[in-house]
PDB file of N, CA and C in Angstrom:
ATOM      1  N   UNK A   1      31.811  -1.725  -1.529  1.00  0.00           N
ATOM      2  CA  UNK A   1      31.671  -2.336  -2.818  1.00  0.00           C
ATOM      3  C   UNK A   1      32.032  -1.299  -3.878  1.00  0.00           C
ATOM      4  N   UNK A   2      32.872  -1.861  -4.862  1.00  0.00           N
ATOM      5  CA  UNK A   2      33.573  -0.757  -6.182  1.00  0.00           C
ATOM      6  C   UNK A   2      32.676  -1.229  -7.069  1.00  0.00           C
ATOM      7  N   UNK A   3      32.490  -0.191  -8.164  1.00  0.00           N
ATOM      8  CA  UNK A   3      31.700  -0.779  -9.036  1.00  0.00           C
ATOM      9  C   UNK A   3      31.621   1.074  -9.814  1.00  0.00           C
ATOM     10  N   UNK A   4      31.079   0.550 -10.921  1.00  0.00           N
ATOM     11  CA  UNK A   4      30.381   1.758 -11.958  1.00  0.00           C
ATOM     12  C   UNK A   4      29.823   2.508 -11.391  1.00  0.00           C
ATOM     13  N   UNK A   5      29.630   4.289 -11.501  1.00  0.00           N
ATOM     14  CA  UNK A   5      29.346   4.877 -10.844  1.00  0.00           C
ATOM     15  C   UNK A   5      28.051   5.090 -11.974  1.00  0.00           C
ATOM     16  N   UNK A   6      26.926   5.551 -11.419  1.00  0.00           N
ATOM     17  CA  UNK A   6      25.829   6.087 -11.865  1.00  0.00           C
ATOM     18  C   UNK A   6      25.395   7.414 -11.743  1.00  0.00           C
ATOM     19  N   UNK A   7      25.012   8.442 -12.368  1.00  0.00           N
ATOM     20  CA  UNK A   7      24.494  10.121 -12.100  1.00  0.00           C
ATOM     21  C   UNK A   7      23.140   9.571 -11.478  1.00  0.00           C
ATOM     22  N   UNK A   8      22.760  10.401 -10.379  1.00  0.00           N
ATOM     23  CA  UNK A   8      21.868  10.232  -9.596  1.00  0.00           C
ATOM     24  C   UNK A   8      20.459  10.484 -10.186  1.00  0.00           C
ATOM     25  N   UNK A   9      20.918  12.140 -11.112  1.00  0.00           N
ATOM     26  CA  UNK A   9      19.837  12.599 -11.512  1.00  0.00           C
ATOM     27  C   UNK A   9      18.783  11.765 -13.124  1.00  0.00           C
ATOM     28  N   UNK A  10      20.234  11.571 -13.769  1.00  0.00           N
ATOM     29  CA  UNK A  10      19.807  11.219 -14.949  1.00  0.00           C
ATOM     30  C   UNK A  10      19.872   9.348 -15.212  1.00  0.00           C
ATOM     31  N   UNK A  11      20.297   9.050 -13.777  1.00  0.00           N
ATOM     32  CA  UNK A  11      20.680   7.921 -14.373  1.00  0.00           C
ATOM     33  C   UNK A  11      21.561   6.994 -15.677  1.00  0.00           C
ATOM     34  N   UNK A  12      22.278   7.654 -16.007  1.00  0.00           N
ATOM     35  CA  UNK A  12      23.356   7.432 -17.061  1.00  0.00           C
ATOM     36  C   UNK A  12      24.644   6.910 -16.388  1.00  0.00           C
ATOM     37  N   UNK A  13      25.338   6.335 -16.958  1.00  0.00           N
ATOM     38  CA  UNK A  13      26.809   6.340 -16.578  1.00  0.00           C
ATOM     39  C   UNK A  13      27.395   7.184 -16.482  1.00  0.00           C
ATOM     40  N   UNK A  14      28.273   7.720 -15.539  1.00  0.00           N
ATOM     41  CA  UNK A  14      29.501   8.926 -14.994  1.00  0.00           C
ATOM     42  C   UNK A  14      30.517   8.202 -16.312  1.00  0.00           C
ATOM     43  N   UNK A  15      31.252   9.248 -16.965  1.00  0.00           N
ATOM     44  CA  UNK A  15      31.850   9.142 -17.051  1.00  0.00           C
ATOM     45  C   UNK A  15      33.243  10.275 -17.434  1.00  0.00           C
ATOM     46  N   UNK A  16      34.162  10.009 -17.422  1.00  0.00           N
ATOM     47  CA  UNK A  16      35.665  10.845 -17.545  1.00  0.00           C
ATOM     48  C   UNK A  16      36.378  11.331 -18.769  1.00  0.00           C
ATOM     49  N   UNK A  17      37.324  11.673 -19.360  1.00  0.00           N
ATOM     50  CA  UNK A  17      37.960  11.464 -20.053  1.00  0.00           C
ATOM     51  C   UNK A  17      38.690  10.528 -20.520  1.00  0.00           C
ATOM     52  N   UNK A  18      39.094   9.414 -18.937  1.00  0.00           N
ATOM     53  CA  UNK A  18      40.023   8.440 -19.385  1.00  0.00           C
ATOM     54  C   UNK A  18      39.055   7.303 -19.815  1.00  0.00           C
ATOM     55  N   UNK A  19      37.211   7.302 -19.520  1.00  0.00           N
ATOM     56  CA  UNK A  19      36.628   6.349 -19.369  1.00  0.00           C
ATOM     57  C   UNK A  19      35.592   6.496 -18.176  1.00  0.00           C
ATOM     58  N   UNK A  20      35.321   5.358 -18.297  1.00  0.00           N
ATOM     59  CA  UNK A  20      33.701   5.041 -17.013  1.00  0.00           C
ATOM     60  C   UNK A  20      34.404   5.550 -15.759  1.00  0.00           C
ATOM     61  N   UNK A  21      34.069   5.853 -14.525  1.00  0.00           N
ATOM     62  CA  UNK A  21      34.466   6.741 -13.373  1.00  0.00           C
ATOM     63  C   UNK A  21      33.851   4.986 -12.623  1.00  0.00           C
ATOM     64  N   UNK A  22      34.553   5.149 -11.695  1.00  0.00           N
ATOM     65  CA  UNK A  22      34.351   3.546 -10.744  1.00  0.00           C
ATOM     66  C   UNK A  22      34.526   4.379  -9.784  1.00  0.00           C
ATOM     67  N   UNK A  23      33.804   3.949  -8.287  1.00  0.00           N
ATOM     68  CA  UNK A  23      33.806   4.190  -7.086  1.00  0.00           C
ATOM     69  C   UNK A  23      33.044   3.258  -6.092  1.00  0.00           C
ATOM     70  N   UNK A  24      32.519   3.765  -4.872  1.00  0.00           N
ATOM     71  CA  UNK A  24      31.890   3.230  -3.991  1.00  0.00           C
ATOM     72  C   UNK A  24      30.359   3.064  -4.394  1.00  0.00           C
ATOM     73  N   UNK A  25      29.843   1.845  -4.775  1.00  0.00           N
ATOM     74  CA  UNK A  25      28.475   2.088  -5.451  1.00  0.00           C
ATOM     75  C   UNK A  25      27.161   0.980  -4.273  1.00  0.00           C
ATOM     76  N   UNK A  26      27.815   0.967  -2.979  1.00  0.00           N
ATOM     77  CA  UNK A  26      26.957   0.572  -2.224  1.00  0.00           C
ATOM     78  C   UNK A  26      24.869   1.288  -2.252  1.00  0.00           C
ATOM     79  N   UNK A  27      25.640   2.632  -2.208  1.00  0.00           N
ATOM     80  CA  UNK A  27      23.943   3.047  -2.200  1.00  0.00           C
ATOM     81  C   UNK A  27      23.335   2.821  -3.570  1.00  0.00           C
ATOM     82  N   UNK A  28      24.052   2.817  -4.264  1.00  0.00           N
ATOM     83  CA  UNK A  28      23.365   2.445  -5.616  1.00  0.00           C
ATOM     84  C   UNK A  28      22.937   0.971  -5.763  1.00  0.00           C
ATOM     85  N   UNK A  29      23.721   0.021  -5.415  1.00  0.00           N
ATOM     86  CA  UNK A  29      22.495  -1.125  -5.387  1.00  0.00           C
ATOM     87  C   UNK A  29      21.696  -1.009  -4.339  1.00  0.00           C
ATOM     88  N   UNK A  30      22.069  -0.296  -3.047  1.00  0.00           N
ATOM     89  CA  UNK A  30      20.717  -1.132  -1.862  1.00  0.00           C
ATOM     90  C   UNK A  30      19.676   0.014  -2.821  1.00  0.00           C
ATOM     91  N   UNK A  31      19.642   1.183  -3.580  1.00  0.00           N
ATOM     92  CA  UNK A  31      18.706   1.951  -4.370  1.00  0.00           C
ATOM     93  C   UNK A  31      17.926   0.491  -5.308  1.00  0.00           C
ATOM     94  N   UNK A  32      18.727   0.293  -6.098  1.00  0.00           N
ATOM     95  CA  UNK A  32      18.173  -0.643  -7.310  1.00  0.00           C
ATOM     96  C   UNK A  32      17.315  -2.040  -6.469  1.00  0.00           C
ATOM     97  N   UNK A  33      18.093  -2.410  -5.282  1.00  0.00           N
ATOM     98  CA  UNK A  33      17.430  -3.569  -4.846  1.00  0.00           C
ATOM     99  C   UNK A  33      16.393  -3.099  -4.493  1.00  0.00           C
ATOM    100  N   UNK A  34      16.040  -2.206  -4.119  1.00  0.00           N
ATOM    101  CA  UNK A  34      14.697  -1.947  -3.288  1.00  0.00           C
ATOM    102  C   UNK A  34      13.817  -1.002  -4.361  1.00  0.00           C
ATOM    103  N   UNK A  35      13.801  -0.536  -5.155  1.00  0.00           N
ATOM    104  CA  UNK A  35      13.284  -0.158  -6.372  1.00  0.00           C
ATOM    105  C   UNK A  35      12.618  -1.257  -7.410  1.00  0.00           C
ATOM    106  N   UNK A  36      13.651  -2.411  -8.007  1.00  0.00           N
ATOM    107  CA  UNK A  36      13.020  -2.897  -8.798  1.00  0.00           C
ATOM    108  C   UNK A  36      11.640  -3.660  -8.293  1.00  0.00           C
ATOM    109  N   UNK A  37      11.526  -3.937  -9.501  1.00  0.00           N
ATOM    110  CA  UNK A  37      10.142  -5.102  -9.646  1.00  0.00           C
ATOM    111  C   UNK A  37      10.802  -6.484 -10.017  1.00  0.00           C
ATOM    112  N   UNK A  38      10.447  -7.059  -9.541  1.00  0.00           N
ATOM    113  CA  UNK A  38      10.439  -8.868  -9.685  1.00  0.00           C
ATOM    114  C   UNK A  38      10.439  -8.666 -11.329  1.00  0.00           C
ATOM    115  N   UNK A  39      11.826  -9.981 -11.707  1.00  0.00           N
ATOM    116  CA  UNK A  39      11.692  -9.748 -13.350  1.00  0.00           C
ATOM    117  C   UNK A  39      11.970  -8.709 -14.025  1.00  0.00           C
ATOM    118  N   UNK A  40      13.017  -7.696 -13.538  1.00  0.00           N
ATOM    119  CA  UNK A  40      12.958  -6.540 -14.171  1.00  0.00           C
ATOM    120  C   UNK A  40      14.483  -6.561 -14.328  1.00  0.00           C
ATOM    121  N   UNK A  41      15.207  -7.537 -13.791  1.00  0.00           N
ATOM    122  CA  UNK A  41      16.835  -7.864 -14.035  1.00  0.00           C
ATOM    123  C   UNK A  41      16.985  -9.512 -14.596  1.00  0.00           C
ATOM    124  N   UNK A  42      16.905  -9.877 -15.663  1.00  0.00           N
ATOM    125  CA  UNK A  42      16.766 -11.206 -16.093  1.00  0.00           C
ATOM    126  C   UNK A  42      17.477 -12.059 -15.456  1.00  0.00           C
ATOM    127  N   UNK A  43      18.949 -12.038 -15.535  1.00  0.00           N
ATOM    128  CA  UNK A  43      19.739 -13.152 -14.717  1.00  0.00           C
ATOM    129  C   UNK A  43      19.577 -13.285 -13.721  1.00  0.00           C
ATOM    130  N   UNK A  44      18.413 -11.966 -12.545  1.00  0.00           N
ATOM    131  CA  UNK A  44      17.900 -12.988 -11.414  1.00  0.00           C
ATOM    132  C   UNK A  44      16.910 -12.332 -11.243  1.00  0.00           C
ATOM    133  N   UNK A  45      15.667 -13.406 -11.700  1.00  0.00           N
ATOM    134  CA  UNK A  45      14.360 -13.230 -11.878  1.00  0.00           C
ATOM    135  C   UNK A  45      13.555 -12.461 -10.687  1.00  0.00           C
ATOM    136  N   UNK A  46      14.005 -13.191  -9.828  1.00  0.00           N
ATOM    137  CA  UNK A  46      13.385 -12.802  -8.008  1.00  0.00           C
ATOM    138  C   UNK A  46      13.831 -11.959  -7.089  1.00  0.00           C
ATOM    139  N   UNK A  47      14.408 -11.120  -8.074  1.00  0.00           N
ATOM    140  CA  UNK A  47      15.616  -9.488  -7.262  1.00  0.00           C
ATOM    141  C   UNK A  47      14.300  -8.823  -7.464  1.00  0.00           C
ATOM    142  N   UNK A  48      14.150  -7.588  -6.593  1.00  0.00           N
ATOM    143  CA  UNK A  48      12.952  -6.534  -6.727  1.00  0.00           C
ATOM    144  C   UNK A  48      12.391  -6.522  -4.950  1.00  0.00           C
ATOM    145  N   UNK A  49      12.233  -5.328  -4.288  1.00  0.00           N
ATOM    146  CA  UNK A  49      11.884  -5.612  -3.475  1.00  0.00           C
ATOM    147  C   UNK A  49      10.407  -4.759  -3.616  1.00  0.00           C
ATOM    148  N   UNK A  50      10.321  -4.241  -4.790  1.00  0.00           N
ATOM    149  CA  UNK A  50       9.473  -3.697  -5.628  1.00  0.00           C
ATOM    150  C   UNK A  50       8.757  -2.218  -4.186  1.00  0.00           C
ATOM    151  N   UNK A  51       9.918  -1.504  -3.847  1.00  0.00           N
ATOM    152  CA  UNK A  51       9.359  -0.072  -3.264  1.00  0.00           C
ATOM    153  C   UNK A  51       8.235   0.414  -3.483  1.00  0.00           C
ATOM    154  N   UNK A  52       8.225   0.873  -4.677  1.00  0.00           N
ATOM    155  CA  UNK A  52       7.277   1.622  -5.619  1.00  0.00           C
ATOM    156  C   UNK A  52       5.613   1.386  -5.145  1.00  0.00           C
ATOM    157  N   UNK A  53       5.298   0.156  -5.225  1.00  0.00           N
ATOM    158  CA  UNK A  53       3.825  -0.616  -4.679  1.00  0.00           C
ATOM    159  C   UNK A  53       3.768  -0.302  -3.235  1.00  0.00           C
ATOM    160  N   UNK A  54       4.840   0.001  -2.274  1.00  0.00           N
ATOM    161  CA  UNK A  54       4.786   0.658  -0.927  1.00  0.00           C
ATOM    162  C   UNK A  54       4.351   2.292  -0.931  1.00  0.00           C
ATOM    163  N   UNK A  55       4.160   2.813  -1.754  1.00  0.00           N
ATOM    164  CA  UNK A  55       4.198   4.190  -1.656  1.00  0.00           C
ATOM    165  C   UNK A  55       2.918   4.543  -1.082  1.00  0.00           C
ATOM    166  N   UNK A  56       1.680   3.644  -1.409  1.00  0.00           N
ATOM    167  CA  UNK A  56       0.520   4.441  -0.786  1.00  0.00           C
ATOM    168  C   UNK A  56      -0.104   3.309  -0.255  1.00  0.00           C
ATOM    169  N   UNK A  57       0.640   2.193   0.365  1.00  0.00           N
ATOM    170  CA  UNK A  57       0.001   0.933   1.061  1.00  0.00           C
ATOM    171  C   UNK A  57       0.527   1.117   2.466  1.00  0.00           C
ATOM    172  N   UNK A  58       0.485  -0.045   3.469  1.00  0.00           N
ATOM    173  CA  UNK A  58       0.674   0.401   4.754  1.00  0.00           C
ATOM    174  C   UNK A  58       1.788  -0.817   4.148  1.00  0.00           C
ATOM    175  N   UNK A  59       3.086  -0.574   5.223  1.00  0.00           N
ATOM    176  CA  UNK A  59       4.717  -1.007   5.126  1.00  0.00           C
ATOM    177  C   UNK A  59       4.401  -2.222   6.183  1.00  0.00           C
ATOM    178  N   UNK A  60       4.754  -3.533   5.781  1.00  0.00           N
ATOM    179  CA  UNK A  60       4.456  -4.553   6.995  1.00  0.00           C
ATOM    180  C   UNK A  60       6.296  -4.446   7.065  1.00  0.00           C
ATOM    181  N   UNK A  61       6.664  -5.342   8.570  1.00  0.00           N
ATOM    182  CA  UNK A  61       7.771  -5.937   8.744  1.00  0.00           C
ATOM    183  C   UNK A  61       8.187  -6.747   7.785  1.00  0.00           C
ATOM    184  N   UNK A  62       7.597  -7.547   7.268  1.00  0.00           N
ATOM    185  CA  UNK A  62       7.540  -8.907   6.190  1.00  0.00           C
ATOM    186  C   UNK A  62       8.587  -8.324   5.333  1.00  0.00           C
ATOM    187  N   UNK A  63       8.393  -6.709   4.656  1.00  0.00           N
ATOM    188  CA  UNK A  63       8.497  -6.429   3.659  1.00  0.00           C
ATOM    189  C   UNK A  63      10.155  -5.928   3.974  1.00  0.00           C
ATOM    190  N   UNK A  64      10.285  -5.224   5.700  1.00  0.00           N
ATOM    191  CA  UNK A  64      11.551  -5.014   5.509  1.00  0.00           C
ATOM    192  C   UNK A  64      12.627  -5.969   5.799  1.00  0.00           C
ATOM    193  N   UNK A  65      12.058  -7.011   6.252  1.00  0.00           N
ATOM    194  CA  UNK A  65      12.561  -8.180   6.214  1.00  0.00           C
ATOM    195  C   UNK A  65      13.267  -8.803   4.738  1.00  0.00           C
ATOM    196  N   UNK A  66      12.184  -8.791   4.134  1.00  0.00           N
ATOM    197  CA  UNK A  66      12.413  -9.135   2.274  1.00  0.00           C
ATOM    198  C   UNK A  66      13.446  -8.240   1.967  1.00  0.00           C
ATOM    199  N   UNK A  67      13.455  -6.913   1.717  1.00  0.00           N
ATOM    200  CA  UNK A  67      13.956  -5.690   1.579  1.00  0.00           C
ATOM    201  C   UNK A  67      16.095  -6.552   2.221  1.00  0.00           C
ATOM    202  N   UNK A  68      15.744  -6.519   3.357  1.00  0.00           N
ATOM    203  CA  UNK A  68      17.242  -6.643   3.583  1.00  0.00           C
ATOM    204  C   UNK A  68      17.725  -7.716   3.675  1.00  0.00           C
ATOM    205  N   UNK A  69      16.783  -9.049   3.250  1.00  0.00           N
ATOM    206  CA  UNK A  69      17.746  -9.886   2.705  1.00  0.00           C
ATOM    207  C   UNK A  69      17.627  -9.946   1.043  1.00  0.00           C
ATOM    208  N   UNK A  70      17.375  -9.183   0.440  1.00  0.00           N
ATOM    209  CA  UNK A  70      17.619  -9.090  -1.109  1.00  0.00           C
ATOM    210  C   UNK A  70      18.678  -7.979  -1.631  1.00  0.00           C
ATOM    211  N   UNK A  71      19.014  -7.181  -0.220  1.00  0.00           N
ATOM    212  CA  UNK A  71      20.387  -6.622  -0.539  1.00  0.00           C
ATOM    213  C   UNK A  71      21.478  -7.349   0.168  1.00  0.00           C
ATOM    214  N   UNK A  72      21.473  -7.945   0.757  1.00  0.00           N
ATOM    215  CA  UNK A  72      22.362  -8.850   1.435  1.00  0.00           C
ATOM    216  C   UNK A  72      22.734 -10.182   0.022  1.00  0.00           C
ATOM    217  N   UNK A  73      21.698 -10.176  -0.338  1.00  0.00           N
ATOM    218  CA  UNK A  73      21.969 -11.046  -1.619  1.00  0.00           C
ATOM    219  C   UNK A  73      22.952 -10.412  -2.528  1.00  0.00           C
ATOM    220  N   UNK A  74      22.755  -9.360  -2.630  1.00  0.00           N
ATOM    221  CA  UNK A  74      23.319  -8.147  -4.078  1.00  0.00           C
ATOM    222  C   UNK A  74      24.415  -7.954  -3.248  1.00  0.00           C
ATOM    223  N   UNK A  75      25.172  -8.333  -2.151  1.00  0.00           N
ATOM    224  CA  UNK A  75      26.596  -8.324  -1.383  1.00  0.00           C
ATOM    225  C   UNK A  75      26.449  -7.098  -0.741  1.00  0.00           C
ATOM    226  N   UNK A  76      25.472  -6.049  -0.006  1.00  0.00           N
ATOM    227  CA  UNK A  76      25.488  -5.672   0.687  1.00  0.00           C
ATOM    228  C   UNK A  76      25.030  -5.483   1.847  1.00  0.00           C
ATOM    229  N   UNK A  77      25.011  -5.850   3.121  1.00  0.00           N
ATOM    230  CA  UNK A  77      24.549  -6.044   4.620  1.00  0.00           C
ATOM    231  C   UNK A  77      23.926  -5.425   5.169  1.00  0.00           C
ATOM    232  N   UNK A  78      23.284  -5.281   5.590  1.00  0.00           N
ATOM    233  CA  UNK A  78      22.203  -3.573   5.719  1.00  0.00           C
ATOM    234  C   UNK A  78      21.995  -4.328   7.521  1.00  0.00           C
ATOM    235  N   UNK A  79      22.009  -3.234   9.050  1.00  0.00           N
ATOM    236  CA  UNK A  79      21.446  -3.886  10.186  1.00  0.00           C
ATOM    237  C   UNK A  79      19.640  -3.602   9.959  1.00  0.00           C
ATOM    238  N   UNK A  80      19.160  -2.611   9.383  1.00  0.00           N
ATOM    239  CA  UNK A  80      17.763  -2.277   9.420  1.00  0.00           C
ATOM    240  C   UNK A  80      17.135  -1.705   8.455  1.00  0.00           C
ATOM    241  N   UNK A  81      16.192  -2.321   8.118  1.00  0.00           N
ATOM    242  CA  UNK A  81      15.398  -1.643   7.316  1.00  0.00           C
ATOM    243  C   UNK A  81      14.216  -1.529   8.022  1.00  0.00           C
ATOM    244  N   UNK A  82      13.120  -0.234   7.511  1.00  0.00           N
ATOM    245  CA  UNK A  82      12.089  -0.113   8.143  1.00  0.00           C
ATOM    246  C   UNK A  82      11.360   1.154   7.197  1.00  0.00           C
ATOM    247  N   UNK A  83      10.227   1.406   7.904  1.00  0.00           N
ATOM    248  CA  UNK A  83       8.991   2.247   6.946  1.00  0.00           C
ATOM    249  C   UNK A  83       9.031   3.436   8.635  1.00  0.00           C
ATOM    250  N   UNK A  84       8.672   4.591   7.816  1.00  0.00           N
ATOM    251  CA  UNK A  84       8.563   5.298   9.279  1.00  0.00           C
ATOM    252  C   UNK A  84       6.971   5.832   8.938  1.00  0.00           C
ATOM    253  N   UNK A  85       6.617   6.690   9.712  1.00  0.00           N
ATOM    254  CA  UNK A  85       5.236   6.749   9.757  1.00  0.00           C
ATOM    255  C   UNK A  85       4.692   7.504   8.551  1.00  0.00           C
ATOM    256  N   UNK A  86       5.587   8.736   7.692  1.00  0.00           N
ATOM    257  CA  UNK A  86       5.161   9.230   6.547  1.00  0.00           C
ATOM    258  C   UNK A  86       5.391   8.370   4.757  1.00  0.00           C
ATOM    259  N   UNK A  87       5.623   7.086   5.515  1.00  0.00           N
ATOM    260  CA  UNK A  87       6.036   6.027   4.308  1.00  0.00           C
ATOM    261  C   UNK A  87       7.605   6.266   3.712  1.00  0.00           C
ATOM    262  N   UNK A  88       8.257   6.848   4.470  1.00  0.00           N
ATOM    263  CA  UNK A  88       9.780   7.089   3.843  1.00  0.00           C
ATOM    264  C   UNK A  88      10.286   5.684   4.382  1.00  0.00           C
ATOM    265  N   UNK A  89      11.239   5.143   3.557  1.00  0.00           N
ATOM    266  CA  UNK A  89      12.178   3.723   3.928  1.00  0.00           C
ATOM    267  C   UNK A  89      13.722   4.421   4.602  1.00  0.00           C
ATOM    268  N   UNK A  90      13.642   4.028   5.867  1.00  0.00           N
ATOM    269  CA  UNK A  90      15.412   4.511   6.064  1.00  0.00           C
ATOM    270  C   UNK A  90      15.891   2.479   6.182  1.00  0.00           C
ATOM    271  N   UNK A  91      16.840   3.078   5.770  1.00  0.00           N
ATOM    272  CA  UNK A  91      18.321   2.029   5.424  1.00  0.00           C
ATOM    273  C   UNK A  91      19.488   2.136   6.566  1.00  0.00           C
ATOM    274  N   UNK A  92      19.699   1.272   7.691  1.00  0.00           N
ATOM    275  CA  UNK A  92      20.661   1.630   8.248  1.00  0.00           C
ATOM    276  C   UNK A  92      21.665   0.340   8.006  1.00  0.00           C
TER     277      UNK A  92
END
């Protein structure tokens, strides 16, 4: 997926001399899909797989279930999502 590139650190737009810098911006949405909160992107209310509330709860399946079909929505396919035992999310 092409799209606007984002700085990792600051979150701003990359950009060039000639203009905005475009590239491969796959990790940047399955990032945003699984980051937001419900309601936090207006034109689609029910995007959010809301990470953040996982950080000090226990990770059900349910959730990585949710998780990868709400990037599959945002056009990218993910085979697995999952919680490992120190609460980190890997993305395969």
């Amino acid at each position: 997926m092409r799209g606007i590139m984002v700085d990792v650190s600051t979150g701003d737009l990359l950009t060039s001399k000639d203009g905005l810098v475009m590239g491969e911006t796959s990790q940047q949405v399955i990032e945003h899909a699984l980051r937001a909160f419900r309601g936090e992107y207006r034109e689609h209310p029910l995007l959010g797989a809301e990470a953040d509330k996982q950080q000090f709860g226990v990770g059900s399946r349910l959730w990585c279930s949710l998780a990868k079909r709400m990037c599959k929505a945002c056009g990218v396919t993910l085979k697995q999502v999952s919680i490992e035992e120190n609460n980190t999310i890997v993305v395969r």
